[in-house]
PDB file of N, CA and C in Angstrom:
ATOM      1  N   UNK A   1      79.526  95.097 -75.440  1.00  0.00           N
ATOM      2  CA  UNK A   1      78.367  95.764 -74.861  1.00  0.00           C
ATOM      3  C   UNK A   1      77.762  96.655 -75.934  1.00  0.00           C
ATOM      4  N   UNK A   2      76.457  96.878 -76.266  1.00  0.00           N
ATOM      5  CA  UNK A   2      76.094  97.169 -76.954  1.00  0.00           C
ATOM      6  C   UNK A   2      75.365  98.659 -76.604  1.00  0.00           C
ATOM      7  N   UNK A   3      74.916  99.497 -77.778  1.00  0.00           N
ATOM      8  CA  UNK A   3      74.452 101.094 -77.398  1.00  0.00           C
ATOM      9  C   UNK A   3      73.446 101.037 -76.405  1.00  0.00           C
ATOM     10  N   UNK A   4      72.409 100.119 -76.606  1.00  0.00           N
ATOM     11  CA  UNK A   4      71.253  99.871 -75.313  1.00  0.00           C
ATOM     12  C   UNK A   4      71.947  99.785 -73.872  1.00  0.00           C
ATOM     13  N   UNK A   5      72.702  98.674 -73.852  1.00  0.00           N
ATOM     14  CA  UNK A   5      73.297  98.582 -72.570  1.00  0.00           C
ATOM     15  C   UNK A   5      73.950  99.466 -71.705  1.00  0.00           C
ATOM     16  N   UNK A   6      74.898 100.577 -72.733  1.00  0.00           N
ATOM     17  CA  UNK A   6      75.701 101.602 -72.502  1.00  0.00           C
ATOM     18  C   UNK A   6      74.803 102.571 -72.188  1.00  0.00           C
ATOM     19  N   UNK A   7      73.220 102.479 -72.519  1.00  0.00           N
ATOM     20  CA  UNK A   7      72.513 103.774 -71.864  1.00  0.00           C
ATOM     21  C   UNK A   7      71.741 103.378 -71.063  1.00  0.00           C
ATOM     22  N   UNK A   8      71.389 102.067 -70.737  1.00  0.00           N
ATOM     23  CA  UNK A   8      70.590 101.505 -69.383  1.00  0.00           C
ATOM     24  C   UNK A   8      71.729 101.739 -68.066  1.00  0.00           C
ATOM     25  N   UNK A   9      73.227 101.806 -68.805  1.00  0.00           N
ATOM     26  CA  UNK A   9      74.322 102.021 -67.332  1.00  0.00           C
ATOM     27  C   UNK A   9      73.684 103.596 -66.903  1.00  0.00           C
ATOM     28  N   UNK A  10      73.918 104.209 -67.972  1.00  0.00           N
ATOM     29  CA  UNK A  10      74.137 106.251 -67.555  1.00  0.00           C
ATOM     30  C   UNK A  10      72.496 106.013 -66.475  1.00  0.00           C
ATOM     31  N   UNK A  11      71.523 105.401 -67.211  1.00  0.00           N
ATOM     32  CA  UNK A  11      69.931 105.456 -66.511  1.00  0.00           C
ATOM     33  C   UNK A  11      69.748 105.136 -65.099  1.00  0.00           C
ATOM     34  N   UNK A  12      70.623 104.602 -64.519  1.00  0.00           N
ATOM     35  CA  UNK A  12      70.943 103.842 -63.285  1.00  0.00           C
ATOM     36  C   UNK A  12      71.500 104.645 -62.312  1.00  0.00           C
ATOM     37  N   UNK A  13      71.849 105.367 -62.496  1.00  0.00           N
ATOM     38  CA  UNK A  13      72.853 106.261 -61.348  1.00  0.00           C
ATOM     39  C   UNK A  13      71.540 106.878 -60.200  1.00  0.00           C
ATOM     40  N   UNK A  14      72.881 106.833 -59.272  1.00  0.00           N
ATOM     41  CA  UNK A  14      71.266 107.339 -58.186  1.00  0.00           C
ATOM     42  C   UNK A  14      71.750 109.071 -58.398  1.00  0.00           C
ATOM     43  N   UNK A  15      70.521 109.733 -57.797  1.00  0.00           N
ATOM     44  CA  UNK A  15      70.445 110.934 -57.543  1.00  0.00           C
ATOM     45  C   UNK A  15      70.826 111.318 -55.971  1.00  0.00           C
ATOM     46  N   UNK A  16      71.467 111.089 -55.345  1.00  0.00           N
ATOM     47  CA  UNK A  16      72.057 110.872 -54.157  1.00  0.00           C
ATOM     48  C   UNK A  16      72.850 112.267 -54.044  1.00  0.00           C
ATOM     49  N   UNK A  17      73.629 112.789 -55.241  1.00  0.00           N
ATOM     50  CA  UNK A  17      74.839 113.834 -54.833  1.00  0.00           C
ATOM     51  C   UNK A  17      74.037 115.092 -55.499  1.00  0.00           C
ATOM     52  N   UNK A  18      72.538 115.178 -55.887  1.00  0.00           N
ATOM     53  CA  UNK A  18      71.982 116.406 -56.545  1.00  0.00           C
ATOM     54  C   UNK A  18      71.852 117.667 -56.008  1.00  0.00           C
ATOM     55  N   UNK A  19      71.549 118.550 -56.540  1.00  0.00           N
ATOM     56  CA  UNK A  19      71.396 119.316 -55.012  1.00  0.00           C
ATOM     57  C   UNK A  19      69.751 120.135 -55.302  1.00  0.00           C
ATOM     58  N   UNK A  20      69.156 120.359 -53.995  1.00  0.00           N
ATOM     59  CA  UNK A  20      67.880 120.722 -54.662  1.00  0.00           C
ATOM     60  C   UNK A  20      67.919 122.209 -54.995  1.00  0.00           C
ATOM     61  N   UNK A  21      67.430 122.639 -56.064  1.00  0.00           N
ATOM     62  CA  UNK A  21      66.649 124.032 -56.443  1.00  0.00           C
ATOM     63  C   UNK A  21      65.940 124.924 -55.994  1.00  0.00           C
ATOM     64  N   UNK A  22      66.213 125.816 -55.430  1.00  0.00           N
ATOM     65  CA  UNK A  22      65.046 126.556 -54.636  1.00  0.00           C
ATOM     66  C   UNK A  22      63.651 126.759 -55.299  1.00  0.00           C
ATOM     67  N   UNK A  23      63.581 126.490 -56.791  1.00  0.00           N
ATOM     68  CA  UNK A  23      62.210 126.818 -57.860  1.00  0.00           C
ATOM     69  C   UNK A  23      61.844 125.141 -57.664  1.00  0.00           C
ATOM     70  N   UNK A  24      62.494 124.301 -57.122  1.00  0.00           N
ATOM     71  CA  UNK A  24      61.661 122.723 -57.407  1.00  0.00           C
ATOM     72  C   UNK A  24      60.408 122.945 -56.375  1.00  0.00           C
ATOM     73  N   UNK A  25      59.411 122.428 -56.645  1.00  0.00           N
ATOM     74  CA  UNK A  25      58.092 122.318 -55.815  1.00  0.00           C
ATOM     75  C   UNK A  25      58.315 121.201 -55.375  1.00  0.00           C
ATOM     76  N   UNK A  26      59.535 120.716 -54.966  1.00  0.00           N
ATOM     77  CA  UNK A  26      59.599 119.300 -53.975  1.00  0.00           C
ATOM     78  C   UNK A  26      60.414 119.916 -52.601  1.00  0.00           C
ATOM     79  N   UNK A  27      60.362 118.924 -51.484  1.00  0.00           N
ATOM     80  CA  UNK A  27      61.044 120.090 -50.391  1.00  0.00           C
ATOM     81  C   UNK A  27      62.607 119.086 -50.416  1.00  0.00           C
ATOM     82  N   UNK A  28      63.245 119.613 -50.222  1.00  0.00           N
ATOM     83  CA  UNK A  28      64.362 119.174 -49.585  1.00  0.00           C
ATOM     84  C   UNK A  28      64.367 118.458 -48.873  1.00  0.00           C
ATOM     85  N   UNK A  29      65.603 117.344 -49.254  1.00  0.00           N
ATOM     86  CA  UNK A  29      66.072 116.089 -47.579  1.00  0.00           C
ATOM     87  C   UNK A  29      66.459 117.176 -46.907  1.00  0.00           C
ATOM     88  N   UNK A  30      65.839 117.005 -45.598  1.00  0.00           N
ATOM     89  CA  UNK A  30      65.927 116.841 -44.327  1.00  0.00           C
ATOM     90  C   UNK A  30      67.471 116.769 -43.674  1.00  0.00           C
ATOM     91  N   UNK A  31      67.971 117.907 -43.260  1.00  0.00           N
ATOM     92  CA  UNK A  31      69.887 117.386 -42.792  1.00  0.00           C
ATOM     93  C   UNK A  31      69.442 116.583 -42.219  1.00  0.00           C
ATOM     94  N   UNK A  32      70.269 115.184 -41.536  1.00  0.00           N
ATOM     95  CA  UNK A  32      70.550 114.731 -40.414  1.00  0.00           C
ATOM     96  C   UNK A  32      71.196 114.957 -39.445  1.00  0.00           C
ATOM     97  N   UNK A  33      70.442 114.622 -38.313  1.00  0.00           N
ATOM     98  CA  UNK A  33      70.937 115.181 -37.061  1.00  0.00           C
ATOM     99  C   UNK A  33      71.923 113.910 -36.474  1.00  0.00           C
ATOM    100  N   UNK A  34      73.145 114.554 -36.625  1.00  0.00           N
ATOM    101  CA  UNK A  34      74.209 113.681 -35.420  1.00  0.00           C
ATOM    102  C   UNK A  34      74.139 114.186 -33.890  1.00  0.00           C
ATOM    103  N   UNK A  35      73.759 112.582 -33.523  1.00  0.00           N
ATOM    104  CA  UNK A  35      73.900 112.453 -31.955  1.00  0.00           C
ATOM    105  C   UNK A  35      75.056 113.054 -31.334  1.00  0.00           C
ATOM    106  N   UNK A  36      75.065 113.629 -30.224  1.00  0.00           N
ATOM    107  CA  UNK A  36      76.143 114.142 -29.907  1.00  0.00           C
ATOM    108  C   UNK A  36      76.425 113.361 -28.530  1.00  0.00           C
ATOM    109  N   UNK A  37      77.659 112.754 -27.713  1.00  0.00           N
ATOM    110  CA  UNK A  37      77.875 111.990 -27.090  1.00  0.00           C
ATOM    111  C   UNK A  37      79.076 112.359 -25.888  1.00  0.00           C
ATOM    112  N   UNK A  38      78.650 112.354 -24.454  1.00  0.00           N
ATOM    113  CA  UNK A  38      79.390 112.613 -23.669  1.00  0.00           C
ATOM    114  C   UNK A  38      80.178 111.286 -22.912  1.00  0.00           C
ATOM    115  N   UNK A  39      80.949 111.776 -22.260  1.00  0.00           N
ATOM    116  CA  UNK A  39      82.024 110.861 -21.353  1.00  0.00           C
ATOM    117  C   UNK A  39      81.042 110.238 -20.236  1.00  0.00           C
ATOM    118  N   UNK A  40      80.327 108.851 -20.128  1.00  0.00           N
ATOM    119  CA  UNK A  40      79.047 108.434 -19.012  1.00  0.00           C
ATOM    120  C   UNK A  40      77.770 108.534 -19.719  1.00  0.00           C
ATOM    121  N   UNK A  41      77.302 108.409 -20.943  1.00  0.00           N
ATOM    122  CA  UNK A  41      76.480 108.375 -21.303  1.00  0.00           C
ATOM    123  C   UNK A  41      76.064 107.208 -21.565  1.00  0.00           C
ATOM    124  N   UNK A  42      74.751 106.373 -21.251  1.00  0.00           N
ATOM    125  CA  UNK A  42      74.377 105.253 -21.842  1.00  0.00           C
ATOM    126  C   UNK A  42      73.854 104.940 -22.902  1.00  0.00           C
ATOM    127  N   UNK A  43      74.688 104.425 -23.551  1.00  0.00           N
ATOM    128  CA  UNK A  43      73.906 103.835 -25.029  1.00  0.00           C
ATOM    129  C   UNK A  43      73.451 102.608 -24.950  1.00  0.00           C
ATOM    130  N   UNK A  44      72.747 102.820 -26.313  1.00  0.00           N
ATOM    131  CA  UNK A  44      72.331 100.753 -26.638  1.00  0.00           C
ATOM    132  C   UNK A  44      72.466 100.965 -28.630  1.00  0.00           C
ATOM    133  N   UNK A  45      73.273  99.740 -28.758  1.00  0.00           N
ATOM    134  CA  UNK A  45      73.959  99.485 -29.953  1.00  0.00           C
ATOM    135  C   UNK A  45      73.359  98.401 -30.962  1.00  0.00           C
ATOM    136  N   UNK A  46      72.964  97.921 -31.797  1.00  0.00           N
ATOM    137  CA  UNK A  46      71.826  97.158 -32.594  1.00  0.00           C
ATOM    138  C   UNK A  46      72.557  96.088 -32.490  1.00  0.00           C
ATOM    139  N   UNK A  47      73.960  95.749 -32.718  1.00  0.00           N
ATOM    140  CA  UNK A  47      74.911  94.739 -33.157  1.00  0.00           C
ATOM    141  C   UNK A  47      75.633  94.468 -31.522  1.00  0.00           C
ATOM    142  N   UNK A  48      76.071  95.329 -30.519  1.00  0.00           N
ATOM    143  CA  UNK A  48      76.751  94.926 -29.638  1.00  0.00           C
ATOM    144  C   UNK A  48      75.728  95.409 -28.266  1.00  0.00           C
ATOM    145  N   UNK A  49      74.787  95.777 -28.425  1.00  0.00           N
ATOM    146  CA  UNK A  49      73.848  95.798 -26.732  1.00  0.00           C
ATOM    147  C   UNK A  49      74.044  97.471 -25.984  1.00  0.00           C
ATOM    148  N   UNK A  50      73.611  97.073 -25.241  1.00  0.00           N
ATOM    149  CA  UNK A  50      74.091  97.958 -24.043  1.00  0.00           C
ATOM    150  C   UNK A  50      75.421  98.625 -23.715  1.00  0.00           C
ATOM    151  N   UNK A  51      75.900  99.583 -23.511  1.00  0.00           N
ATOM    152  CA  UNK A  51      77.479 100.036 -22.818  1.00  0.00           C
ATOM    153  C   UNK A  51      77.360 101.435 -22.252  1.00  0.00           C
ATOM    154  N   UNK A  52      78.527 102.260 -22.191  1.00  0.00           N
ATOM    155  CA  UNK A  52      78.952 103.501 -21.625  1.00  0.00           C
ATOM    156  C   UNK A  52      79.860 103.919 -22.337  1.00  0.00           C
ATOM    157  N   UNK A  53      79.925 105.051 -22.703  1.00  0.00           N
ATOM    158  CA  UNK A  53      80.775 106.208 -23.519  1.00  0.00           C
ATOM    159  C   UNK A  53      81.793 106.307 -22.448  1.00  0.00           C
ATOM    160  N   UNK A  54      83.137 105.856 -23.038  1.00  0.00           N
ATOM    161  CA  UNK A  54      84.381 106.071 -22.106  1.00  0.00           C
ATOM    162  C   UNK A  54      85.069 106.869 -22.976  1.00  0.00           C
ATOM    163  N   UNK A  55      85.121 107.720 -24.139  1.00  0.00           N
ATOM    164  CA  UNK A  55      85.929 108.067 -24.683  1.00  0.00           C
ATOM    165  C   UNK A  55      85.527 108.682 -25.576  1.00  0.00           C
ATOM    166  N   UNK A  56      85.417 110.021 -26.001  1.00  0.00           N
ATOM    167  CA  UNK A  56      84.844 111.681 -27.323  1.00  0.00           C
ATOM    168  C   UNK A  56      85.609 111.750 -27.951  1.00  0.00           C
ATOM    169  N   UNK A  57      85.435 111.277 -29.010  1.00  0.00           N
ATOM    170  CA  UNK A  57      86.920 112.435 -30.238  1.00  0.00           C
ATOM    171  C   UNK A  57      85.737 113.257 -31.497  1.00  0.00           C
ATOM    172  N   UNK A  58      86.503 113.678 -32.018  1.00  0.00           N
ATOM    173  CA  UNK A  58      85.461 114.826 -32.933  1.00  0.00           C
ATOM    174  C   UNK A  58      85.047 113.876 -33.891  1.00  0.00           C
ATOM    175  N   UNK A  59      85.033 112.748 -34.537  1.00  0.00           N
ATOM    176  CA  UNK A  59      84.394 111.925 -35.423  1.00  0.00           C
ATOM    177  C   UNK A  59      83.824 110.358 -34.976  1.00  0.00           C
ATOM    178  N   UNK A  60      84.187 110.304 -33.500  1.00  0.00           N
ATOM    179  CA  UNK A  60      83.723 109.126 -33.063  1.00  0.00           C
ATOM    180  C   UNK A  60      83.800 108.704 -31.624  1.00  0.00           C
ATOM    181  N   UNK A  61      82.983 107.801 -30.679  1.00  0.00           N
ATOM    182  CA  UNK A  61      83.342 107.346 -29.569  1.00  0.00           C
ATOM    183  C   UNK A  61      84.069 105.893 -29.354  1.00  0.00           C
ATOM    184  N   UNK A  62      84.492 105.977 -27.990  1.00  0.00           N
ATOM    185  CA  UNK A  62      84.697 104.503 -27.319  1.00  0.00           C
ATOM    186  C   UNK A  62      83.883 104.113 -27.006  1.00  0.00           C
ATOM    187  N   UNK A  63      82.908 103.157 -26.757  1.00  0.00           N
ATOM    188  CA  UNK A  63      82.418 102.739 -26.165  1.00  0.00           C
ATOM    189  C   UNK A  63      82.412 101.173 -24.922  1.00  0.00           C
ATOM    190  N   UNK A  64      82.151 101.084 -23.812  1.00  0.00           N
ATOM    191  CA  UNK A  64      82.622  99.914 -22.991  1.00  0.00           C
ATOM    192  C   UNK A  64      81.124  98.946 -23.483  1.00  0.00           C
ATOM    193  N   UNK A  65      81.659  98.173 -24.134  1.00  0.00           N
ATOM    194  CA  UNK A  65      80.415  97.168 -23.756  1.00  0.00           C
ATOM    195  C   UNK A  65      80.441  95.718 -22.716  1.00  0.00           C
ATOM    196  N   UNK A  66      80.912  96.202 -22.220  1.00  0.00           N
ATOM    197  CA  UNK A  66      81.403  94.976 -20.794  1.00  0.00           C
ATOM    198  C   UNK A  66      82.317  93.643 -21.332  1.00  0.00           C
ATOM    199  N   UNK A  67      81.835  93.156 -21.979  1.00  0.00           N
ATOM    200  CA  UNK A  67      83.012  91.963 -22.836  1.00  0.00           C
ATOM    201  C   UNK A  67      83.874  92.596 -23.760  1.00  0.00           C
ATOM    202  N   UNK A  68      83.443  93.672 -24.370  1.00  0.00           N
ATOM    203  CA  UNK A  68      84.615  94.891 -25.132  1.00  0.00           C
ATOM    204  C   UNK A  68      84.161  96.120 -25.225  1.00  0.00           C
ATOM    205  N   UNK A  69      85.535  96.484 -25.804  1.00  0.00           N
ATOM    206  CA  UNK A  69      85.479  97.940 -25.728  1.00  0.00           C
ATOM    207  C   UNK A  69      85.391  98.248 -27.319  1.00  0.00           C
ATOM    208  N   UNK A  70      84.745  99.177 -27.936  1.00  0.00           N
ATOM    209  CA  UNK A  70      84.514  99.407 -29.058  1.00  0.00           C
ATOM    210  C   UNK A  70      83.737 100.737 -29.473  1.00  0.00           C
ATOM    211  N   UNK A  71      85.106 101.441 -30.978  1.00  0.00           N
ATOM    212  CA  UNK A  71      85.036 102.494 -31.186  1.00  0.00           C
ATOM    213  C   UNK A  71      83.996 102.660 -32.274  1.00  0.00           C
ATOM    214  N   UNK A  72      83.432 103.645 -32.160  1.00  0.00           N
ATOM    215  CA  UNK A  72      81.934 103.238 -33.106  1.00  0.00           C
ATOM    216  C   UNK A  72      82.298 105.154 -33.701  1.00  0.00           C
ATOM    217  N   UNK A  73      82.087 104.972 -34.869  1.00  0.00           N
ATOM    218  CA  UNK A  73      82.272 105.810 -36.145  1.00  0.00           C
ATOM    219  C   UNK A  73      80.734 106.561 -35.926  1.00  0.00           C
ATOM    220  N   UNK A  74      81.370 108.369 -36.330  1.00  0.00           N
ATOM    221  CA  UNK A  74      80.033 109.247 -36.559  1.00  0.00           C
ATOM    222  C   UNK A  74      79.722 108.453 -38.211  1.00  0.00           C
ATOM    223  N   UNK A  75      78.515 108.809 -38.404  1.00  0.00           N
ATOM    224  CA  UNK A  75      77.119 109.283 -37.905  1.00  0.00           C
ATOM    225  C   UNK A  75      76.553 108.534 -36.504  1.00  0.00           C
ATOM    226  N   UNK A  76      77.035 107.286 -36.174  1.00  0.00           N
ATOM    227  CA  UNK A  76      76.317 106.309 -35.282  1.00  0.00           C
ATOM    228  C   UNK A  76      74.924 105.538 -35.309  1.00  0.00           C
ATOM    229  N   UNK A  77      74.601 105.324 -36.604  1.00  0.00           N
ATOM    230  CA  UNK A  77      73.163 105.243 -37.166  1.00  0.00           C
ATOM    231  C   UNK A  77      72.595 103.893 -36.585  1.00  0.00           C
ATOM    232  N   UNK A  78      73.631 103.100 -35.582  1.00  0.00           N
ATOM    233  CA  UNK A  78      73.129 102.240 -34.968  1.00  0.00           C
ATOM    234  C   UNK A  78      73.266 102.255 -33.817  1.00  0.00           C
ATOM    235  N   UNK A  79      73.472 102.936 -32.975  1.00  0.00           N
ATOM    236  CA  UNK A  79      73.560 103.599 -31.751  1.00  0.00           C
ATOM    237  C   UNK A  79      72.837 104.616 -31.221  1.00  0.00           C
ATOM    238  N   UNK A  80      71.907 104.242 -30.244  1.00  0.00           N
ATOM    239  CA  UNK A  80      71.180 105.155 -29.611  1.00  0.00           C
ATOM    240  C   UNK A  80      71.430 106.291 -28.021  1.00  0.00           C
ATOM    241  N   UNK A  81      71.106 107.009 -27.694  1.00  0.00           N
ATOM    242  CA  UNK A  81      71.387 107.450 -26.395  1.00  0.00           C
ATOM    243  C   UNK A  81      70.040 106.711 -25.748  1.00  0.00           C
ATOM    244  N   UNK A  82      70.528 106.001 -24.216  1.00  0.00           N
ATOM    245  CA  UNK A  82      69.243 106.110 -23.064  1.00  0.00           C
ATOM    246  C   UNK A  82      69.118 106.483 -22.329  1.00  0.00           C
TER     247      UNK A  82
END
């Protein structure tokens, strides 16, 4: 691998873990807001449909989706409340 290549790698990295500056004239990402989810709540899921929250733990739910049951991981970025 040659010196070009070795500095097109370093050029590539995302800026993902930066943190912003209070002097940058750009605004800050936005936190994201995690859904918060009770025991009877109806969701709808992108990959598995429709179900009901049978089950809260501090990083994730159960969910019933009538043919299964399935534990779906915070953030939940494919899971909605209805």
């Amino acid at each position: 691998m040659g010196p070009r290549r070795a500095m097109m790698d370093g050029m590539t990295k995302s800026a993902g873990s930066r943190r912003h500056l209070a002097s940058s004239p750009f605004t800050a990402d936005p936190v994201p807001v995690i859904e918060q989810y009770a025991v009877g709540d109806h969701v709808s899921h992108d990959a598995h449909g429709v179900g009901r929250v049978i089950d809260v733990e501090s990083a994730a739910v159960s969910v019933d989706f009538g043919a299964q049951t399935v534990r779906v991981t915070s953030p939940y970025a494919k899971m909605t409340k209805l």
